[in-house]
C-alpha atoms as a PDB file:
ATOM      1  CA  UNK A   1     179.318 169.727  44.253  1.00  0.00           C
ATOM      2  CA  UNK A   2     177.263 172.872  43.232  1.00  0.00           C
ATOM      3  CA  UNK A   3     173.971 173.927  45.786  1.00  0.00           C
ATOM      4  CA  UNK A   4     171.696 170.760  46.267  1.00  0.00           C
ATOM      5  CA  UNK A   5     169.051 169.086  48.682  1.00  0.00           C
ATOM      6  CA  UNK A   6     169.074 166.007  49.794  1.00  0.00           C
ATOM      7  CA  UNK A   7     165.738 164.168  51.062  1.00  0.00           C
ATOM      8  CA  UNK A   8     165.829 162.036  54.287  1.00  0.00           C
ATOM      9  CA  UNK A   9     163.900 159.011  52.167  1.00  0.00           C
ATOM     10  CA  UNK A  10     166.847 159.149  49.718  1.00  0.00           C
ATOM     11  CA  UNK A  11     169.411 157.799  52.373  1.00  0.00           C
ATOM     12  CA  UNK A  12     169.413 154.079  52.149  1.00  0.00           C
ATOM     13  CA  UNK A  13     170.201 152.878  55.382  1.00  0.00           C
ATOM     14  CA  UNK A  14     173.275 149.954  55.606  1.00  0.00           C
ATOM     15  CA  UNK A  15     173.639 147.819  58.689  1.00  0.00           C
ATOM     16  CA  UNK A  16     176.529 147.891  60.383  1.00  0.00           C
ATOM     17  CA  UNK A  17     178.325 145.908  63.108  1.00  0.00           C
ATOM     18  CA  UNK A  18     176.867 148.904  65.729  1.00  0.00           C
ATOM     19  CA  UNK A  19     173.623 149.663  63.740  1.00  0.00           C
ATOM     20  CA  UNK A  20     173.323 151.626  60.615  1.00  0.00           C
ATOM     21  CA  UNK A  21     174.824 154.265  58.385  1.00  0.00           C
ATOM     22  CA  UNK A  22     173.252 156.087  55.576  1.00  0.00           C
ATOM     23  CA  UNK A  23     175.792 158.068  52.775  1.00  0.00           C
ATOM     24  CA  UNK A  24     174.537 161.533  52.406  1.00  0.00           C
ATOM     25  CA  UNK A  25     177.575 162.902  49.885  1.00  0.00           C
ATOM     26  CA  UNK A  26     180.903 163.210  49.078  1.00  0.00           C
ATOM     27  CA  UNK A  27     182.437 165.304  46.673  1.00  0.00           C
ATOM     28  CA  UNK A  28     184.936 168.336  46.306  1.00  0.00           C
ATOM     29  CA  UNK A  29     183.341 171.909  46.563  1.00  0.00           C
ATOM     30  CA  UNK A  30     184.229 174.874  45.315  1.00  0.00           C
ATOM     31  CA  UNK A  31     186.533 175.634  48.127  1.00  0.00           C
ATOM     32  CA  UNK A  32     186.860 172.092  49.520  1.00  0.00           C
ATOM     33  CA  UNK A  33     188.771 168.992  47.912  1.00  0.00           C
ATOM     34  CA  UNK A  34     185.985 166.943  49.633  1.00  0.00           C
ATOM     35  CA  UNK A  35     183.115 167.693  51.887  1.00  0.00           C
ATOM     36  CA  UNK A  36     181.768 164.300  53.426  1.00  0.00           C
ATOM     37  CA  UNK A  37     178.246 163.610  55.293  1.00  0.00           C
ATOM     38  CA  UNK A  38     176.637 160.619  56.191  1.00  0.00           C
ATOM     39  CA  UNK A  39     174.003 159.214  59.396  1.00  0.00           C
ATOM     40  CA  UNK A  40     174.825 156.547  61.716  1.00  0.00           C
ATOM     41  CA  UNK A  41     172.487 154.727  63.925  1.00  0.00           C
ATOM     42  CA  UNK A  42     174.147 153.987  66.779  1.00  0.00           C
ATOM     43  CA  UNK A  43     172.807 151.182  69.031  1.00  0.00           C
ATOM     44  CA  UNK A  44     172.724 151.423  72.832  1.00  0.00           C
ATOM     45  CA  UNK A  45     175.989 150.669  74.459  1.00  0.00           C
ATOM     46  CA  UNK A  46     177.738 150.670  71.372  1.00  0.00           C
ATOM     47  CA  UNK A  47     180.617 153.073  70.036  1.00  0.00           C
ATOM     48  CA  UNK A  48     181.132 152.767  66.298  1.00  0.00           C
ATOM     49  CA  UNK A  49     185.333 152.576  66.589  1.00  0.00           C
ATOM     50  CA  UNK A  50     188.038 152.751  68.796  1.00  0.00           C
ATOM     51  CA  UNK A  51     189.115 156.767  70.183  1.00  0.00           C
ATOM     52  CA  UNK A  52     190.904 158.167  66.995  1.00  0.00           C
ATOM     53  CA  UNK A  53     192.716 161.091  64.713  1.00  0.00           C
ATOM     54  CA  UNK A  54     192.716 162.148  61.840  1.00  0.00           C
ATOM     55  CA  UNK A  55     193.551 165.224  59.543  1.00  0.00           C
ATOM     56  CA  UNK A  56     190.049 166.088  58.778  1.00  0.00           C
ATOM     57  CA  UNK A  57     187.776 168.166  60.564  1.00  0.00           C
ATOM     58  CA  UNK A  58     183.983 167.046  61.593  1.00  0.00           C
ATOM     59  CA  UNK A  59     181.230 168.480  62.873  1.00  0.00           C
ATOM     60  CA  UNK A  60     178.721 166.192  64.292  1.00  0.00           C
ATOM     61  CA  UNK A  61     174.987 167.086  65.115  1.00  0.00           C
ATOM     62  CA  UNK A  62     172.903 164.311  67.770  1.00  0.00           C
ATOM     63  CA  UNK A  63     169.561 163.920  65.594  1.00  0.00           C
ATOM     64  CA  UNK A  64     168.400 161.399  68.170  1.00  0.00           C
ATOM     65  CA  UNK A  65     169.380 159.732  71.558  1.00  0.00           C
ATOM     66  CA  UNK A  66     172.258 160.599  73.381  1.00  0.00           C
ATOM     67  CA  UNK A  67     175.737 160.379  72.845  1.00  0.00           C
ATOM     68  CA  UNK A  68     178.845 160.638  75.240  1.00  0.00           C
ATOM     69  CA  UNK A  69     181.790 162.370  73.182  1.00  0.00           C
ATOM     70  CA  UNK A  70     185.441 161.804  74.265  1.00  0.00           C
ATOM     71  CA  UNK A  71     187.782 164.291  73.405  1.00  0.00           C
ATOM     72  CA  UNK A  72     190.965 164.520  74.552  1.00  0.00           C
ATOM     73  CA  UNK A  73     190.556 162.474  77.710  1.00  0.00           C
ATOM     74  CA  UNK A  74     186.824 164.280  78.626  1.00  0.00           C
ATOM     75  CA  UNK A  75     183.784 163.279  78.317  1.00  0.00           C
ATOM     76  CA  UNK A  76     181.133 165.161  77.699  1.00  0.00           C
ATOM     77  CA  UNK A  77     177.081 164.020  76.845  1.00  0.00           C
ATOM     78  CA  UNK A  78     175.829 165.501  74.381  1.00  0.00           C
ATOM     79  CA  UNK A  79     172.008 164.917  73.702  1.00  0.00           C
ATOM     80  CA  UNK A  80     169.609 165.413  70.776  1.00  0.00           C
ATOM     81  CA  UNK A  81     170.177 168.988  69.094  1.00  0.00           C
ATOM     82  CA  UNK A  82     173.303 169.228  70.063  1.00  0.00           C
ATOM     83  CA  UNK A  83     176.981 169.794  68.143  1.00  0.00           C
ATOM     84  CA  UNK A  84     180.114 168.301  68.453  1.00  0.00           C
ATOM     85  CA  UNK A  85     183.321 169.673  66.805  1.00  0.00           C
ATOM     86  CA  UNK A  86     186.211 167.241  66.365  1.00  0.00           C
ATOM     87  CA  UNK A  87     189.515 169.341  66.215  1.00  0.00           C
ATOM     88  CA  UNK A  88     191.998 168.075  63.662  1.00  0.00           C
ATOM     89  CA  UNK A  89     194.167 165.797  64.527  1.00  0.00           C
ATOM     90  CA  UNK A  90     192.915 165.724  68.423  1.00  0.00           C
ATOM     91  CA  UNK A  91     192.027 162.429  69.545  1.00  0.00           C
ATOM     92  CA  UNK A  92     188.421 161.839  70.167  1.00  0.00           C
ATOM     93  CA  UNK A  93     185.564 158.573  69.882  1.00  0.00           C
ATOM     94  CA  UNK A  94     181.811 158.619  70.386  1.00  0.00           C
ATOM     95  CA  UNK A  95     179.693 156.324  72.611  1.00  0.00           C
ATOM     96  CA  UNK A  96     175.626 155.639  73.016  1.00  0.00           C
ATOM     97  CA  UNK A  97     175.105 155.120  76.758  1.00  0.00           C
ATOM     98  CA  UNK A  98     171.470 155.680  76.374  1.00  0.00           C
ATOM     99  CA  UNK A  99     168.348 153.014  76.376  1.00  0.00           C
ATOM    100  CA  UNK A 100     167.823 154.295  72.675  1.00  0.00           C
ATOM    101  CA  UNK A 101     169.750 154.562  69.459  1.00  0.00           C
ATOM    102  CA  UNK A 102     171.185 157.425  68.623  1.00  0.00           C
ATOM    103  CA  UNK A 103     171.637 158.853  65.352  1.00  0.00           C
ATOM    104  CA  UNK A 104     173.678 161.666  63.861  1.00  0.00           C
ATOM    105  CA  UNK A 105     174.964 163.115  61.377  1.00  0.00           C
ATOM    106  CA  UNK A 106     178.820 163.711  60.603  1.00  0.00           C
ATOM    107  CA  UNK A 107     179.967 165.652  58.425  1.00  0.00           C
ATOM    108  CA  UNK A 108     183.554 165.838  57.262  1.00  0.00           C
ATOM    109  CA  UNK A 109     185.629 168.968  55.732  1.00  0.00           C
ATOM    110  CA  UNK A 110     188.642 168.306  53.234  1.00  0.00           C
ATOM    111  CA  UNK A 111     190.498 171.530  53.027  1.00  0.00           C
ATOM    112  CA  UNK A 112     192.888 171.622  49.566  1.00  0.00           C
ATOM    113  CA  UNK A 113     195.818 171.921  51.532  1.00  0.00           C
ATOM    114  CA  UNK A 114     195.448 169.387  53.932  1.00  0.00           C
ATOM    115  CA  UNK A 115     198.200 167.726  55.527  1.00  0.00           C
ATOM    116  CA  UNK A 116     198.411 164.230  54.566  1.00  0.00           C
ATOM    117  CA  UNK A 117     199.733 161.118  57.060  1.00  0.00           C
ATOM    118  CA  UNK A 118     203.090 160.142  56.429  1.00  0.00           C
ATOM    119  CA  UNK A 119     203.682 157.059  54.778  1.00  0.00           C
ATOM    120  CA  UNK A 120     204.290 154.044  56.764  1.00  0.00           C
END
């Protein structure tokens, strides 16, 4: 993926079990084997999975609404403007306890040498 810009009316916007999700990109970089974004919508009350880990990094920035981030065990609230980093491998799930949706974006970072999962 070379430099680019990516208009809010060109996300199309999928429904999902929790609300929405729009696909922003995802390709390899220049120094990335794959650098992922997309939106969710998040409906009140809902989380969109289970508490998780995984490999990749993400950075996630609240757009709209609230959101209560679990990392680890804690739980923090983190509302509209603000960042959340998700450490890899470190166990961590979001939830909207607001009245509103929430929406925000995640973005994902593939480094080339990143350790895979074992194989089950």
């Amino acid at each position: 993926m070379r430099s680019a810009v990516f208009p809010w009316a060109d996300f199309k916007a999928e429904p999902t079990k929790t609300g929405s999700r729009r696909e922003c990109f995802d390709a390899p970089t220049a120094t990335l084997e794959r650098l992922e974004c997309h939106v969710t919508t998040l409906n009140p009350g809902e989380a969109p999975h289970a508490a998780h880990q995984h490999p990749e990094e993400e950075v996630i920035l609240v757009k709209e609404g609230v959101l209560e981030a679990v990392q680890n065990g804690r739980t923090n609230r983190v509302e509209a403007g603000g960042l959340i980093f998700e450490g890899s491998t470190e166990t961590h799930g979001l939830r909207n306890p607001g009245p509103n949706p929430a929406v925000y974006y995640v973005l994902k970072i593939y480094p080339h040498d990143l350790a895979k999962p074992a194989s089950r």
